[in-house]
C-alpha atoms as a PDB file:
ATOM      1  CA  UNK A   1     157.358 196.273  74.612  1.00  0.00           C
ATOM      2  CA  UNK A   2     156.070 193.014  74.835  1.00  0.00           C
ATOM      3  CA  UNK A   3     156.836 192.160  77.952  1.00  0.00           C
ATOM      4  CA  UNK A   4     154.877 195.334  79.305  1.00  0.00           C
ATOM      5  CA  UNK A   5     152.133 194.236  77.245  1.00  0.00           C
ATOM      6  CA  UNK A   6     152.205 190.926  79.009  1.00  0.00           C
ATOM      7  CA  UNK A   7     152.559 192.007  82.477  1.00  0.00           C
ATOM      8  CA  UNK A   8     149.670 195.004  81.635  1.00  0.00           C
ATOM      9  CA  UNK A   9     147.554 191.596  80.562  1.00  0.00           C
ATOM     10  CA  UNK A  10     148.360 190.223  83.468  1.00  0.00           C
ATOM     11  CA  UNK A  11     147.885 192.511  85.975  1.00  0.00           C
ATOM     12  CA  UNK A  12     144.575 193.778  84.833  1.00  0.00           C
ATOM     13  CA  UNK A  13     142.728 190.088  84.324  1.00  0.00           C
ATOM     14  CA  UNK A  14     144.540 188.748  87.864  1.00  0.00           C
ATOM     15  CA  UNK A  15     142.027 187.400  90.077  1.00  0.00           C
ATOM     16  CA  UNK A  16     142.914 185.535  93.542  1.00  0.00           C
ATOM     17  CA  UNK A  17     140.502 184.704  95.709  1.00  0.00           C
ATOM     18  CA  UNK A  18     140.817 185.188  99.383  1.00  0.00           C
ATOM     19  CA  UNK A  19     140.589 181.963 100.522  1.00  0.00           C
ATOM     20  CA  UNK A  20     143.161 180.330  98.261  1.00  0.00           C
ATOM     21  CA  UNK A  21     145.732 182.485 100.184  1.00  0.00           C
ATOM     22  CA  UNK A  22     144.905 182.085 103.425  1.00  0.00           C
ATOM     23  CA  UNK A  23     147.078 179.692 105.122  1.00  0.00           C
ATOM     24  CA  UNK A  24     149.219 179.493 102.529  1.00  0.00           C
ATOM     25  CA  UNK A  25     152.293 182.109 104.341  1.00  0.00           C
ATOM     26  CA  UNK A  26     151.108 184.747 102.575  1.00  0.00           C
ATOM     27  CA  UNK A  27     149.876 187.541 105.152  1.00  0.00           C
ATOM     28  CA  UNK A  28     146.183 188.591 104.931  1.00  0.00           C
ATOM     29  CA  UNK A  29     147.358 192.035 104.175  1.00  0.00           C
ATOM     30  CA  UNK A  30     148.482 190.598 100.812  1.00  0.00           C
ATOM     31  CA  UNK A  31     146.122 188.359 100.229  1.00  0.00           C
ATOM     32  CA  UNK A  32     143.288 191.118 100.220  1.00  0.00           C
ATOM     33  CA  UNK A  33     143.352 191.652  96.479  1.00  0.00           C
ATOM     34  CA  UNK A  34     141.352 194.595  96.490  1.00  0.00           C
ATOM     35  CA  UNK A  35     143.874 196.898  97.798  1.00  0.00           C
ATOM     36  CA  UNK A  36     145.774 198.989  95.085  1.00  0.00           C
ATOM     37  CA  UNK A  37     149.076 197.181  94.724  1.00  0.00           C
ATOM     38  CA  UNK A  38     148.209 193.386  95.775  1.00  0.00           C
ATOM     39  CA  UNK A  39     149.087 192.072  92.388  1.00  0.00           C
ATOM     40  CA  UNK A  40     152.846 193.448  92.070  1.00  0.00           C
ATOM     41  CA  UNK A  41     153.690 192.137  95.477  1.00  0.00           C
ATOM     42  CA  UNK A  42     152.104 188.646  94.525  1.00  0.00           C
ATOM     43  CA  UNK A  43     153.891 188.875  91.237  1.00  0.00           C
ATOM     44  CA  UNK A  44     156.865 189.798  93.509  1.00  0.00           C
ATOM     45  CA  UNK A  45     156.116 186.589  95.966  1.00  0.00           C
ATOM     46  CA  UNK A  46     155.355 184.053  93.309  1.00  0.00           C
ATOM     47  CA  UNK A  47     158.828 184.397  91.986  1.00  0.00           C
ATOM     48  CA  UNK A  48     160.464 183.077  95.322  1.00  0.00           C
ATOM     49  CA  UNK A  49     158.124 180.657  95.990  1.00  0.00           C
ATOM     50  CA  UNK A  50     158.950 177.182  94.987  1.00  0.00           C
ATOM     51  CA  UNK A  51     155.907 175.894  93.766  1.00  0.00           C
ATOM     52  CA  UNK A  52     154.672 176.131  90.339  1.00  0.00           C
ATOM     53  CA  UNK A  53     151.856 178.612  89.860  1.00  0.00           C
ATOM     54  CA  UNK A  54     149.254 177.458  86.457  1.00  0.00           C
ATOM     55  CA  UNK A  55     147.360 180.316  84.942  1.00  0.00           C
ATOM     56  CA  UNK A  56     144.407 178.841  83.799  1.00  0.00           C
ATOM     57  CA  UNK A  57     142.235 180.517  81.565  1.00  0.00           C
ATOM     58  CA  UNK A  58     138.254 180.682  82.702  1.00  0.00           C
ATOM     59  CA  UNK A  59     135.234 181.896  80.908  1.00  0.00           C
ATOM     60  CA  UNK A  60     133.624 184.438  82.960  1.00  0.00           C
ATOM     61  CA  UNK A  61     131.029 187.355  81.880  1.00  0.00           C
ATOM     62  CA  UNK A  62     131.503 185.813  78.666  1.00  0.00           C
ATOM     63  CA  UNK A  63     135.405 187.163  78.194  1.00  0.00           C
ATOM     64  CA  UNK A  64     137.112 184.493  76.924  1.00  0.00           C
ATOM     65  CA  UNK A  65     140.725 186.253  77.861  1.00  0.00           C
ATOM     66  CA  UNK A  66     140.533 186.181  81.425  1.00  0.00           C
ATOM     67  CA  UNK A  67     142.593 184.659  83.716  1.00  0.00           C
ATOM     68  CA  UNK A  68     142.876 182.832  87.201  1.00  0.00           C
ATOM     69  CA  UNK A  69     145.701 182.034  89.156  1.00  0.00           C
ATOM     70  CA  UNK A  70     145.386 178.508  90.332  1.00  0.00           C
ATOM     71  CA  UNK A  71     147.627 177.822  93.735  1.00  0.00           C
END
């Protein structure tokens, strides 16, 4: 139950920017994160990648909770 709890966290205060992506092997397709869907398949991707992703929390629109993946 936790584990859903974590990935629900996860998934709804993920935010990628564009530009991070590009360039990076990851196709455009994936790296537009406003289509339904974009964060499972980067989920998916990170775990095969071999490079260690930091989730670093940021203070934005004063929520203290969310998060940014740093790349």
């Amino acid at each position: 139950m936790q584990l859903i709890k974590d990935y629900q966290f996860i998934k709804n205060l993920y935010e990628v920017r564009r530009g991070r992506l590009m360039g990076r092997g990851i196709p455009s397709e994936l790296a537009d994160t406003t289509k339904p869907g974009c964060i499972n398949n980067l989920l998916y991707i990170a775990m095969f990648v071999k490079t260690f992703l930091n989730f670093v929390e940021i203070h934005k629109c004063s929520n203290p909770l969310s998060m940014q993946l740093k790349i």
